[in-house]
N, C-alpha and C. Protein backbone atom coordinates (compact mmCIF):
# COMPACT_ATOMS: atom_id res chain seq x y z
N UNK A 1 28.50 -44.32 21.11
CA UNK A 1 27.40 -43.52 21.60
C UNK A 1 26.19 -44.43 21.79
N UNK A 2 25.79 -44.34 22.65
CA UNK A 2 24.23 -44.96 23.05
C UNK A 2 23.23 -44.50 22.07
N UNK A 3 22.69 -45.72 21.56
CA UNK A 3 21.01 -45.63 21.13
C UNK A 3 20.30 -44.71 21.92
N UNK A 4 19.81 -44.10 22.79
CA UNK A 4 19.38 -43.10 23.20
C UNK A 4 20.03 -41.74 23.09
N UNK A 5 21.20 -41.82 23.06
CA UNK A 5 21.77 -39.87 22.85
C UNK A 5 21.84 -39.57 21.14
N UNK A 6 21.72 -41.47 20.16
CA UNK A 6 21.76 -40.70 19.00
C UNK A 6 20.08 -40.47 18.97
N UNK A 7 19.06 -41.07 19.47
CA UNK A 7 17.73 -40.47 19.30
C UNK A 7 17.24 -39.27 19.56
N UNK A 8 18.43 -39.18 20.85
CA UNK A 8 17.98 -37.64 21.02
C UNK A 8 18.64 -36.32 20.44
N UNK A 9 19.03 -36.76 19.89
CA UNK A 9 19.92 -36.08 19.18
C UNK A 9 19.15 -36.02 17.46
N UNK A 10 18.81 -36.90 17.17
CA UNK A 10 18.24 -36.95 15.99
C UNK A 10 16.59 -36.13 16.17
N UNK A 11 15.62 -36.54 17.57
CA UNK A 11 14.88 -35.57 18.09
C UNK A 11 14.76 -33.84 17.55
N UNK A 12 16.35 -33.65 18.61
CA UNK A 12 16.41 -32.39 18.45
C UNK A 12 16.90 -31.66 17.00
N UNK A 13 17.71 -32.71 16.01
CA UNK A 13 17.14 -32.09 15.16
C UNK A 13 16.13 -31.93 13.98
N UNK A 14 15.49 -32.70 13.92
CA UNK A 14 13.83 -32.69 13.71
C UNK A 14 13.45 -31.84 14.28
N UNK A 15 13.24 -31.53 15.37
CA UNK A 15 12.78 -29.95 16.28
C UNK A 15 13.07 -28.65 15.67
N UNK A 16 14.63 -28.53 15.68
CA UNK A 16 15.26 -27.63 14.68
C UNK A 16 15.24 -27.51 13.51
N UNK A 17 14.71 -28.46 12.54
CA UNK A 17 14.34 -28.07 11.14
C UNK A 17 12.95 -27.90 11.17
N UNK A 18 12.29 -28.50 11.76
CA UNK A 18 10.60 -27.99 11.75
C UNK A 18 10.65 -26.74 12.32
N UNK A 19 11.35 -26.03 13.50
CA UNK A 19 11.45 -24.57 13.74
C UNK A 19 11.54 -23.64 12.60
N UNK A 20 12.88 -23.83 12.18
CA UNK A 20 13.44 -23.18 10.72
C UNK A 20 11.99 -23.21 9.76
N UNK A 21 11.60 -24.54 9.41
CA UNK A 21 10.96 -24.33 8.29
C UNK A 21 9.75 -23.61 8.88
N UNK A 22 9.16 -23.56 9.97
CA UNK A 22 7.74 -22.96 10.50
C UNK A 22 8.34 -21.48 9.96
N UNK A 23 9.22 -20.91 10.81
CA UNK A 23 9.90 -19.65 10.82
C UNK A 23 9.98 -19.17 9.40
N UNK A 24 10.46 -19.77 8.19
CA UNK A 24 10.57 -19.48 6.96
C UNK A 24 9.47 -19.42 6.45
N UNK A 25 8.23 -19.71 6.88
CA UNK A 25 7.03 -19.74 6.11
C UNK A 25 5.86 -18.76 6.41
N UNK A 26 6.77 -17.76 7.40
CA UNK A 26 5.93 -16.80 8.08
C UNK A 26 5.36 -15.87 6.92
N UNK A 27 3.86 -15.21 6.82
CA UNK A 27 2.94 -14.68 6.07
C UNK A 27 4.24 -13.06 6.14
N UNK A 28 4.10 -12.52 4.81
CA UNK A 28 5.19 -11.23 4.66
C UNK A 28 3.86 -10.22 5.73
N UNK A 29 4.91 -9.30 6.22
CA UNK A 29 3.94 -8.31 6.83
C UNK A 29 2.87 -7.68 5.83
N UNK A 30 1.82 -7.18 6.23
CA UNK A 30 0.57 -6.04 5.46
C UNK A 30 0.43 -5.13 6.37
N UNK A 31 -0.02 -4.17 5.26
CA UNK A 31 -1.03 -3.21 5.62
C UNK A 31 -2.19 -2.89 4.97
N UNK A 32 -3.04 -2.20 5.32
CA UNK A 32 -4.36 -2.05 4.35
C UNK A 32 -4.80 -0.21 4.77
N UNK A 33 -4.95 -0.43 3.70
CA UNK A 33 -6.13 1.41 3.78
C UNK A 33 -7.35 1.27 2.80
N UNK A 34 -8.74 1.37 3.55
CA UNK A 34 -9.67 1.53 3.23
C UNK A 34 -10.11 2.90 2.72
N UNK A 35 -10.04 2.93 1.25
CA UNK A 35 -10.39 4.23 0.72
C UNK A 35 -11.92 4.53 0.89
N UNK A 36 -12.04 5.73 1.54
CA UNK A 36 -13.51 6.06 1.59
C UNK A 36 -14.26 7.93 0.66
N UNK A 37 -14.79 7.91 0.29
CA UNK A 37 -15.72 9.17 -0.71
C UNK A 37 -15.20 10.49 -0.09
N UNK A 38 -14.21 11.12 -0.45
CA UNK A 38 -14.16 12.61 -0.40
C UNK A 38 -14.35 13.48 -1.03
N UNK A 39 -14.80 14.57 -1.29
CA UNK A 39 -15.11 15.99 -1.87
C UNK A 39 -16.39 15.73 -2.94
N UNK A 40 -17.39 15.11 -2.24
CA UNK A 40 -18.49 14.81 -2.50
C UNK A 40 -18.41 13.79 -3.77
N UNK A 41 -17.47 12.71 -4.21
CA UNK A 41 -17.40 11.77 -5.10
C UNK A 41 -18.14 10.37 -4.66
N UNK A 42 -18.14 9.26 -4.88
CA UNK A 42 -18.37 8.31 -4.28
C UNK A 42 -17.76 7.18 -4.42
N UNK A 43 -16.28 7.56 -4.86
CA UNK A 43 -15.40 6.87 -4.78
C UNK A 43 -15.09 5.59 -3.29
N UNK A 44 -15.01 4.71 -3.52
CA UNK A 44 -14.42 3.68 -2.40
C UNK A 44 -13.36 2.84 -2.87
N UNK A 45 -12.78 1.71 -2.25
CA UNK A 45 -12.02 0.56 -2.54
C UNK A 45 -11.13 0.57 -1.04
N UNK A 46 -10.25 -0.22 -1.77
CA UNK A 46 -9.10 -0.57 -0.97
C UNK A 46 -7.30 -0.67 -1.20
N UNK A 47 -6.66 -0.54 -0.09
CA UNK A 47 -5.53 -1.09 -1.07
C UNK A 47 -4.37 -1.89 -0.15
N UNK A 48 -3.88 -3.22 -0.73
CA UNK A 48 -3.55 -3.82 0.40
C UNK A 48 -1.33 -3.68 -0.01
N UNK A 49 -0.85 -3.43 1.05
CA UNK A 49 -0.16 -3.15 1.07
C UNK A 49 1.23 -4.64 1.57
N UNK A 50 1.69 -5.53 0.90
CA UNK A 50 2.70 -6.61 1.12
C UNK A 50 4.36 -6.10 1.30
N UNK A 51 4.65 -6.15 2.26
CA UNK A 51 6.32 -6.11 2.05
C UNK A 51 7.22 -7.70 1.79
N UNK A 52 7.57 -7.73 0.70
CA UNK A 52 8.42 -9.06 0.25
C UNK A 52 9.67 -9.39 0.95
N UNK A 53 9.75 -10.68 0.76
CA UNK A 53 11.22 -10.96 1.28
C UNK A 53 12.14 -10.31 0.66
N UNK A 54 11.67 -9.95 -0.72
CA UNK A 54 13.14 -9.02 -1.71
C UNK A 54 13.58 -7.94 -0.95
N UNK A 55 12.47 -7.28 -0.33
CA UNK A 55 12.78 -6.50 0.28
C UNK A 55 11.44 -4.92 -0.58
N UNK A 56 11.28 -5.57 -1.39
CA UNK A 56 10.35 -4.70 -2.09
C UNK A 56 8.59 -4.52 -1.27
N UNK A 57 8.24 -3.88 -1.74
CA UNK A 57 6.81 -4.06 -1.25
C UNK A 57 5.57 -3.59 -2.43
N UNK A 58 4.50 -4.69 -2.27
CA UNK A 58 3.96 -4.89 -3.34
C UNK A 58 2.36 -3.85 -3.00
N UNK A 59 1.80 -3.41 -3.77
CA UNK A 59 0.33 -2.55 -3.35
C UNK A 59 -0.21 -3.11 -4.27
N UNK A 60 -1.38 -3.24 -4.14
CA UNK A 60 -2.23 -3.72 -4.92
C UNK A 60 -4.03 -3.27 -4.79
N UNK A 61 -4.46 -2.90 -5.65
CA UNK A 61 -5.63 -1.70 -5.38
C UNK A 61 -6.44 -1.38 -6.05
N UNK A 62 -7.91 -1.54 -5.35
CA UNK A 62 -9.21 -1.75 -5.93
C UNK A 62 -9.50 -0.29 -5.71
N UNK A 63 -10.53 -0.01 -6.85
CA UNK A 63 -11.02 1.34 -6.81
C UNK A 63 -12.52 1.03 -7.51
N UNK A 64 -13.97 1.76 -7.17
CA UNK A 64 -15.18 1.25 -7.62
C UNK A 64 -16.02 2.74 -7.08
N UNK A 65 -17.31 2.73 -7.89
CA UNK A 65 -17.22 4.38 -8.30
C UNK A 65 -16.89 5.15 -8.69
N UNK A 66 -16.11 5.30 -9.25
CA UNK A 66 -15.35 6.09 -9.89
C UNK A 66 -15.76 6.55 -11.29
N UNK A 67 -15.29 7.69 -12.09
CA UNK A 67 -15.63 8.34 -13.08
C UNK A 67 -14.73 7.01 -13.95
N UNK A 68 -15.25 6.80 -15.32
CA UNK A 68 -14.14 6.31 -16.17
C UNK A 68 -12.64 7.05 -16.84
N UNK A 69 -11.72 6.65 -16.28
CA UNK A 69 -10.36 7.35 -17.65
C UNK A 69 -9.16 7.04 -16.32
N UNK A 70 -8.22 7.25 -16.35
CA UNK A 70 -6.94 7.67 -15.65
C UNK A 70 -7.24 8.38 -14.49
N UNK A 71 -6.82 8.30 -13.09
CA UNK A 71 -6.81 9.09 -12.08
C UNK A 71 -5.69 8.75 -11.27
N UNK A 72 -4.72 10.15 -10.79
CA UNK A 72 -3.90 10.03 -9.95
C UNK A 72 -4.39 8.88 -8.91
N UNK A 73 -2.69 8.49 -8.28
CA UNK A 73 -3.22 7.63 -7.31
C UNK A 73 -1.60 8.24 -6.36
N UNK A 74 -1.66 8.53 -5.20
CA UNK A 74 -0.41 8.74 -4.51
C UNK A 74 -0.61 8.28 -2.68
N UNK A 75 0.26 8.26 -2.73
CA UNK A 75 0.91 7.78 -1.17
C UNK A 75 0.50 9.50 -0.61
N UNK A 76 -0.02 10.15 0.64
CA UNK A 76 0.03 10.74 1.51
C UNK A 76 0.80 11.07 2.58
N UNK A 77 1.75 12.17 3.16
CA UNK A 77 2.69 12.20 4.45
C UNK A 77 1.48 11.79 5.14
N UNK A 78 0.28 11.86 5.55
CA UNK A 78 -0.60 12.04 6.78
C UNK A 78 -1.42 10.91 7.44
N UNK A 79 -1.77 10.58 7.94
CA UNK A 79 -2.96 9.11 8.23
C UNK A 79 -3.75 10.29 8.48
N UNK A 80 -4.28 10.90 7.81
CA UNK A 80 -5.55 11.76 8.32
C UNK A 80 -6.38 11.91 7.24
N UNK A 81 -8.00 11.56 7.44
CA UNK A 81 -8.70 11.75 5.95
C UNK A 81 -10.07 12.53 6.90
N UNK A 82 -9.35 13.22 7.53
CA UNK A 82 -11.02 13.90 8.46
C UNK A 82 -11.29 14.47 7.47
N UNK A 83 -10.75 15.87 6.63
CA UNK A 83 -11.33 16.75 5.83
C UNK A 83 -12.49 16.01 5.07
N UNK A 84 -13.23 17.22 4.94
CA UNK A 84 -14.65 16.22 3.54
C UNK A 84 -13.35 16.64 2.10
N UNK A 85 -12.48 17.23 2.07
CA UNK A 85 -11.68 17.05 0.47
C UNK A 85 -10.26 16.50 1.22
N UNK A 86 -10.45 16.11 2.07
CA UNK A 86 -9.07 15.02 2.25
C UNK A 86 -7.80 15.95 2.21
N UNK A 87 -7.63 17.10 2.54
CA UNK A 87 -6.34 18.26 2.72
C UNK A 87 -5.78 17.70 3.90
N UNK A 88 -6.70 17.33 4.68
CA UNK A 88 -5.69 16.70 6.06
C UNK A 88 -4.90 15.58 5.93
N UNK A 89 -4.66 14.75 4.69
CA UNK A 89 -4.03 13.67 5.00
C UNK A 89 -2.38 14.57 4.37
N UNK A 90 -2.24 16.27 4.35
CA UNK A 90 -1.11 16.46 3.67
C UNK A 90 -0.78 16.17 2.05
N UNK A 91 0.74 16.69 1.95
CA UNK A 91 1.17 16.45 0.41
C UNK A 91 1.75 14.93 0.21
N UNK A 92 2.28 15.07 -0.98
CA UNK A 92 2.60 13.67 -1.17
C UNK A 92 3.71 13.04 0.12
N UNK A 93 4.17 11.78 0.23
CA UNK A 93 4.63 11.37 1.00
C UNK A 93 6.06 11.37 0.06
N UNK A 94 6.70 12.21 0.81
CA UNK A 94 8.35 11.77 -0.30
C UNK A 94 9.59 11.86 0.67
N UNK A 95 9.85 10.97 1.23
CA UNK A 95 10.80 10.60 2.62
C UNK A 95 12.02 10.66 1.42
N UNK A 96 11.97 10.47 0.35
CA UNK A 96 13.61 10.58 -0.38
C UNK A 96 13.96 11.79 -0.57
N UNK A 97 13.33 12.99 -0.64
CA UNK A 97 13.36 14.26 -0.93
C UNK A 97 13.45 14.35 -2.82
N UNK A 98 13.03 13.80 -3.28
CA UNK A 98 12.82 13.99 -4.80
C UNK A 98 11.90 14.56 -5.25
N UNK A 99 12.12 15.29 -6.47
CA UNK A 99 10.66 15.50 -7.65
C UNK A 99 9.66 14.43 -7.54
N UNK A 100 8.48 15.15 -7.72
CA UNK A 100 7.69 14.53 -8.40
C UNK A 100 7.42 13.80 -9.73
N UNK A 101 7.49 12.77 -9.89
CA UNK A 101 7.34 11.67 -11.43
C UNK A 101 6.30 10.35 -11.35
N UNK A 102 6.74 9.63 -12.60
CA UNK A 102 6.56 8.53 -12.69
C UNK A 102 6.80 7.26 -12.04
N UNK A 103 5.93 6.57 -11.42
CA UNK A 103 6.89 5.17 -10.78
C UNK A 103 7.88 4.76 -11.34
N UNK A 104 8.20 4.85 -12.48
CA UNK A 104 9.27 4.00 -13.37
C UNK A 104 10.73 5.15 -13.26
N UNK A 105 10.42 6.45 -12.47
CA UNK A 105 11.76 7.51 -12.93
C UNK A 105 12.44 7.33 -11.58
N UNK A 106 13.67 6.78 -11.38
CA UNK A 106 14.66 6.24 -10.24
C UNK A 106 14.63 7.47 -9.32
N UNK A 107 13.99 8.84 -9.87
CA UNK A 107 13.78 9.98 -8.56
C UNK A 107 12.55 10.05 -8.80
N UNK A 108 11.88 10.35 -7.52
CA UNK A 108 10.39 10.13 -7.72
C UNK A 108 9.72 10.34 -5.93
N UNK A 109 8.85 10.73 -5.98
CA UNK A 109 8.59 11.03 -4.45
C UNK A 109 8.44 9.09 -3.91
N UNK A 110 8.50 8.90 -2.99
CA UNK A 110 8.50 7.95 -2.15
C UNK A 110 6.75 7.34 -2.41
N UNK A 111 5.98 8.48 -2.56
CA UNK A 111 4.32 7.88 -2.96
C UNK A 111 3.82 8.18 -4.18
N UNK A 112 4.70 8.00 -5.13
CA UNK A 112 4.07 8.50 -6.66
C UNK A 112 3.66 7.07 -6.73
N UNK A 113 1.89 6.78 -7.53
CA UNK A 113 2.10 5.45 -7.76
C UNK A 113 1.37 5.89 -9.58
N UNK A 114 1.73 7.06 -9.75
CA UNK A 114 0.91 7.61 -11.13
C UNK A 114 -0.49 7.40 -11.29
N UNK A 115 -1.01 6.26 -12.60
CA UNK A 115 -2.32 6.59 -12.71
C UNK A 115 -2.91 5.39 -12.58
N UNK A 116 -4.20 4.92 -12.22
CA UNK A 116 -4.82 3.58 -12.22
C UNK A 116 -5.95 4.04 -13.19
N UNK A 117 -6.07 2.85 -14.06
CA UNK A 117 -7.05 3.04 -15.02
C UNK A 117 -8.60 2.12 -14.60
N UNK A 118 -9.34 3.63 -14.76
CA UNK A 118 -11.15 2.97 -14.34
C UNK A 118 -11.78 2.73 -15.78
N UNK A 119 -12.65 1.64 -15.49
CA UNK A 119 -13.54 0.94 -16.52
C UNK A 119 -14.74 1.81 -16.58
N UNK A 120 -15.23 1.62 -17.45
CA UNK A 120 -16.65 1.80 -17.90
C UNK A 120 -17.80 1.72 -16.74
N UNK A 121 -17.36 0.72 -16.14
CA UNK A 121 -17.93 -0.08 -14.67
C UNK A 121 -17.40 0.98 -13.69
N UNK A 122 -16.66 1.59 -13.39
CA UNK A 122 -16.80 2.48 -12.43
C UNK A 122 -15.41 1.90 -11.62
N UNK A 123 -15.42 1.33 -12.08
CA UNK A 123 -13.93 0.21 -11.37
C UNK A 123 -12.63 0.30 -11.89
N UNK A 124 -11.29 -0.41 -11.05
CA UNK A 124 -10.38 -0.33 -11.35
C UNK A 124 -9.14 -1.09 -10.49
N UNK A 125 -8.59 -1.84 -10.86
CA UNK A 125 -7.72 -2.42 -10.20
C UNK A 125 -5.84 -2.06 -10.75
N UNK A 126 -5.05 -2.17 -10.12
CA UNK A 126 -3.43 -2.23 -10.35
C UNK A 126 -2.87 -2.74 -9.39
N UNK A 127 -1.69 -3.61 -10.06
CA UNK A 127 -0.45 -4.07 -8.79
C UNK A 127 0.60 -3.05 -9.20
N UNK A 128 1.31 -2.73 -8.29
CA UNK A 128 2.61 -1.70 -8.35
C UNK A 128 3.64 -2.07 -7.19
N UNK A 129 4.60 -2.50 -7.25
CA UNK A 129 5.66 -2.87 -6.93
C UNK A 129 7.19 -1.85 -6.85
N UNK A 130 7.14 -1.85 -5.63
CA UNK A 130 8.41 -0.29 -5.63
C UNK A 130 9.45 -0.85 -4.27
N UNK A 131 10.69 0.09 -4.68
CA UNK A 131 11.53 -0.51 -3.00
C UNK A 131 12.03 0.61 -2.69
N UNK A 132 10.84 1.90 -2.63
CA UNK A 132 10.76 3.10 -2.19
C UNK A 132 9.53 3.12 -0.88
N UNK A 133 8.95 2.09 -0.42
CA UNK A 133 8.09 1.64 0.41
C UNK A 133 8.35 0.75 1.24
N UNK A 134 8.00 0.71 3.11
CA UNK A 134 8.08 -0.56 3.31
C UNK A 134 6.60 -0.61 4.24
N UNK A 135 6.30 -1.98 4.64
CA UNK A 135 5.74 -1.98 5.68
C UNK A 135 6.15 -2.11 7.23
N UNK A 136 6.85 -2.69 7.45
CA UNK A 136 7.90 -2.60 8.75
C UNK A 136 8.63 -1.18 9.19
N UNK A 137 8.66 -1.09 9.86
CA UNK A 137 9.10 0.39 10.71
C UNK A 137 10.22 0.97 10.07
N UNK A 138 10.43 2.33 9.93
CA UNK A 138 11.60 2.94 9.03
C UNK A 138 10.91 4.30 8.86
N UNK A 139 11.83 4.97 7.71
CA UNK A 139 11.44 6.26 7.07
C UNK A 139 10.41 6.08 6.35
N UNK A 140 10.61 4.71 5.15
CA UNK A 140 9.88 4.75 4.50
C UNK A 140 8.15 3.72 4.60
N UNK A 141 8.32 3.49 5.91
CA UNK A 141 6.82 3.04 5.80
C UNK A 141 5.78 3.55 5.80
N UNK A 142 5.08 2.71 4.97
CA UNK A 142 3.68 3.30 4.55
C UNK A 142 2.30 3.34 5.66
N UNK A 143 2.81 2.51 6.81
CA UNK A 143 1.79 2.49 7.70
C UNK A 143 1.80 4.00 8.39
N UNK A 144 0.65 4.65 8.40
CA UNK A 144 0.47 5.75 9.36
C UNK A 144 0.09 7.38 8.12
N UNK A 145 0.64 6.82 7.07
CA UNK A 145 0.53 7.88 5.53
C UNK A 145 -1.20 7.04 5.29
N UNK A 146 -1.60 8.36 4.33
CA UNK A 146 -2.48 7.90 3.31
C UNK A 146 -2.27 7.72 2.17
N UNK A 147 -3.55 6.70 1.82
CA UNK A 147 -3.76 6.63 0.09
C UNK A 147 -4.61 8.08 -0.47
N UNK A 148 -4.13 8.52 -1.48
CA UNK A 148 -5.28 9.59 -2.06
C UNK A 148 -5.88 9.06 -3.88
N UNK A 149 -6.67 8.90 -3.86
CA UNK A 149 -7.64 8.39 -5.44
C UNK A 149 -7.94 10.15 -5.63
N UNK A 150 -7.26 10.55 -7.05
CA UNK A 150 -7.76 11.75 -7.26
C UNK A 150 -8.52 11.66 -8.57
N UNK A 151 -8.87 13.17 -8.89
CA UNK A 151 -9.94 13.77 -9.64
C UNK A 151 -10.16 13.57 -10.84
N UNK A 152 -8.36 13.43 -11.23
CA UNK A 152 -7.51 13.73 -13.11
C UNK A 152 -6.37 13.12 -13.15
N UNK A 153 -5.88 12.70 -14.23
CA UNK A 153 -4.78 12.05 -14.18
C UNK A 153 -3.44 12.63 -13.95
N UNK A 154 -3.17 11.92 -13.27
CA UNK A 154 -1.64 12.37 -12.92
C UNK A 154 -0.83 13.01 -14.19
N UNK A 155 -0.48 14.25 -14.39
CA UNK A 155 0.76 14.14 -15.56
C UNK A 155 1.77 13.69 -15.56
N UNK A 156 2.63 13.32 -13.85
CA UNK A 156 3.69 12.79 -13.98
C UNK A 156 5.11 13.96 -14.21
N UNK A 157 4.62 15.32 -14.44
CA UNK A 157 5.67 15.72 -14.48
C UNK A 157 5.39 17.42 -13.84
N UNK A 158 4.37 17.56 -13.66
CA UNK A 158 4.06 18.79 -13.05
C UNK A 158 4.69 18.56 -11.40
N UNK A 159 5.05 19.76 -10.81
CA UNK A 159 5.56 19.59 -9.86
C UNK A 159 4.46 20.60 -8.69
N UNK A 160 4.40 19.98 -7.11
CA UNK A 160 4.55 18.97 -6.79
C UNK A 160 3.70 17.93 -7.07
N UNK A 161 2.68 17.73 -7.83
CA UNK A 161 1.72 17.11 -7.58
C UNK A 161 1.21 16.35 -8.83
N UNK A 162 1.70 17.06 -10.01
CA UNK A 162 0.96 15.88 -10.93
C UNK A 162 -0.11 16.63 -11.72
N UNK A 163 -0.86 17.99 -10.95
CA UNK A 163 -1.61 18.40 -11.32
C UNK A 163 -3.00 17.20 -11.54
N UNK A 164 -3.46 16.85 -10.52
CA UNK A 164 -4.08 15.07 -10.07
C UNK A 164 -5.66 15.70 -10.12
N UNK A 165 -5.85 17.50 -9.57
CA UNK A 165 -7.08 17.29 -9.18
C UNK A 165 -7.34 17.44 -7.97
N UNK A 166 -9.12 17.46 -7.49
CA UNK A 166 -9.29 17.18 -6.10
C UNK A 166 -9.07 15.67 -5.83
N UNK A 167 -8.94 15.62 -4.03
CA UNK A 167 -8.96 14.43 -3.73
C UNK A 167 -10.24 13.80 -3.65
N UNK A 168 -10.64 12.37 -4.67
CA UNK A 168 -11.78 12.33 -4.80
C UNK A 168 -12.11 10.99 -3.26
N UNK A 169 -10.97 10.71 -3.02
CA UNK A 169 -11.45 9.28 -2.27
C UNK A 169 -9.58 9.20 -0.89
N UNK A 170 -9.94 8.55 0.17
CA UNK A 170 -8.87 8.55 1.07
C UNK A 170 -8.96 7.42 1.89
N UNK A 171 -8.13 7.02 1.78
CA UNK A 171 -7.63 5.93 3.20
C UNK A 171 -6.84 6.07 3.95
N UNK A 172 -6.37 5.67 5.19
CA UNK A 172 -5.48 5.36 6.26
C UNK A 172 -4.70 4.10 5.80
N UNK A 173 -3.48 3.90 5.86
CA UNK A 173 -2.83 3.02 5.86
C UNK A 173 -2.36 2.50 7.43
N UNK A 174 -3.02 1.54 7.71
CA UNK A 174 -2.79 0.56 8.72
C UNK A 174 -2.15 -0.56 8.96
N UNK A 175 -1.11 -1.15 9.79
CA UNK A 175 -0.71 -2.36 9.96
C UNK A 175 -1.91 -3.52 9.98
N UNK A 176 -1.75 -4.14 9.74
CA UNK A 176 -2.80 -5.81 9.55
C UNK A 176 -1.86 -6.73 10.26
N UNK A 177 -2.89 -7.54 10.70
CA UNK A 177 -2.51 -8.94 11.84
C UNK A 177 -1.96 -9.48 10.54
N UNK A 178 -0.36 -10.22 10.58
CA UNK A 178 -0.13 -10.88 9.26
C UNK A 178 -1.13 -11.63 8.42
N UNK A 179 -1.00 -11.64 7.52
CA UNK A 179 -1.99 -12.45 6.42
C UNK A 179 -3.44 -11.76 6.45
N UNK A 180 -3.91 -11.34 7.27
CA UNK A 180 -5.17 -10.57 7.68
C UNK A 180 -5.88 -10.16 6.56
N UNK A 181 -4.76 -9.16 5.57
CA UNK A 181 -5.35 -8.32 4.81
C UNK A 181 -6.66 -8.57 3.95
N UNK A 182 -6.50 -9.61 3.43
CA UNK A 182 -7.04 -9.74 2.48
C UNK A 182 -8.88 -10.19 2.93
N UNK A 183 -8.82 -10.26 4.17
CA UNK A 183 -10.01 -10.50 4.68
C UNK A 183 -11.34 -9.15 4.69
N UNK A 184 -10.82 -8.06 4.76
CA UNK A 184 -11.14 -7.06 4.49
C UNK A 184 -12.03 -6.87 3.69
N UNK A 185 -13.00 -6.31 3.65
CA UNK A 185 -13.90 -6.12 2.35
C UNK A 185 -14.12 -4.57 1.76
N UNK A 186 -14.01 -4.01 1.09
CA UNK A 186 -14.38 -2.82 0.39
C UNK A 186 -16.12 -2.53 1.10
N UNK A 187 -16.12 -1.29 2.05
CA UNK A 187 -17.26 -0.98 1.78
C UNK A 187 -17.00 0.80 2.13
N UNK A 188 -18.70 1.59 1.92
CA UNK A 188 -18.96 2.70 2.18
C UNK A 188 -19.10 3.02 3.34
N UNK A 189 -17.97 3.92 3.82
CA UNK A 189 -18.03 3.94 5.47
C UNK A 189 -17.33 3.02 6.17
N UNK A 190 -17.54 3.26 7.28
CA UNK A 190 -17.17 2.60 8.45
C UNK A 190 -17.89 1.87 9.42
């Protein structure tokens, strides 16, 4: 073989492993929903939404204003937060057709994420990790549902709902330009 067909050959594959590896290093899809103040609270935050290569998808979610103690936190069927008490974004989101529970109970609506605990500070953060969610297109994606921040803590076993309360705070869950999310900032309004 000629010095030139093994260069080009060696070329192309250098080409082909720098493809592969570009391709393998692609940012996992997001989404984000900007929670904004419903039923006269002044609840805000955010919550950014990762689908993993596992196949799982990760949420992760700021909450500020807020009363101190435990407050429901659930996935929404609706992208709608017109109402001033957030009734338009619908009931919980449960594409599996299950009870209402705990994140941790293998039946469980598709948006139970139970309770996030607020500080003293008015604040509150949690990661929650489920492979009852995706971000990529399906039954179970979360893009186009809302987030709901409620009133009281979830019980986790009242049906359908948890007995959560009003809805104190709502977001839209939106697709994000990959990696995007996190650019986002928490504010009041729009």
């Amino acid at each position: 073989m000629k010095k030139s067909t093994w260069a080009a050959a060696g070329l192309a594959a250098a080409a082909l492993a720098w493809t592969w590896a570009c391709a393998s290093t692609q940012p996992d899809p997001t989404a984000l929903a900007i929670i904004e103040s419903r039923s006269g609270s002044t609840v805000t935050g955010k919550v950014i939404f990762t689908q993993l290569s596992s196949g799982q998808t990760r949420a992760e979610v700021w909450i500020q204003g807020a009363t101190p103690g435990n407050h429901g936190l659930h996935i929404h069927d609706k992208g709608d937060c017109s109402a001033p008490d957030a009734t338009s974004a619908g009931g919980h989101f449960n594409a599996a057709g299950n009870p209402h529970g705990a994140p941790t109970d293998p039946k469980r609506h598709n948006g139970d994420f139970g309770n996030i605990e607020i500080g003293a500070d008015g604040k509150g953060h949690m990661t929650i990790t489920t492979d009852m969610l995706t971000v990529t297109p399906g039954p179970n994606s979360v893009v186009g549902k809302s987030v709901i921040f409620h009133e009281k803590a979830d019980d986790l076993t009242t049906q359908p709902t948890g007995n959560s309360g009003a809805r104190f705070g709502c977001g839209v869950v939106v697709l994000t330009p990959t990696g995007n999310a996190n650019a986002q900032k928490v504010t009041k309004g729009r």
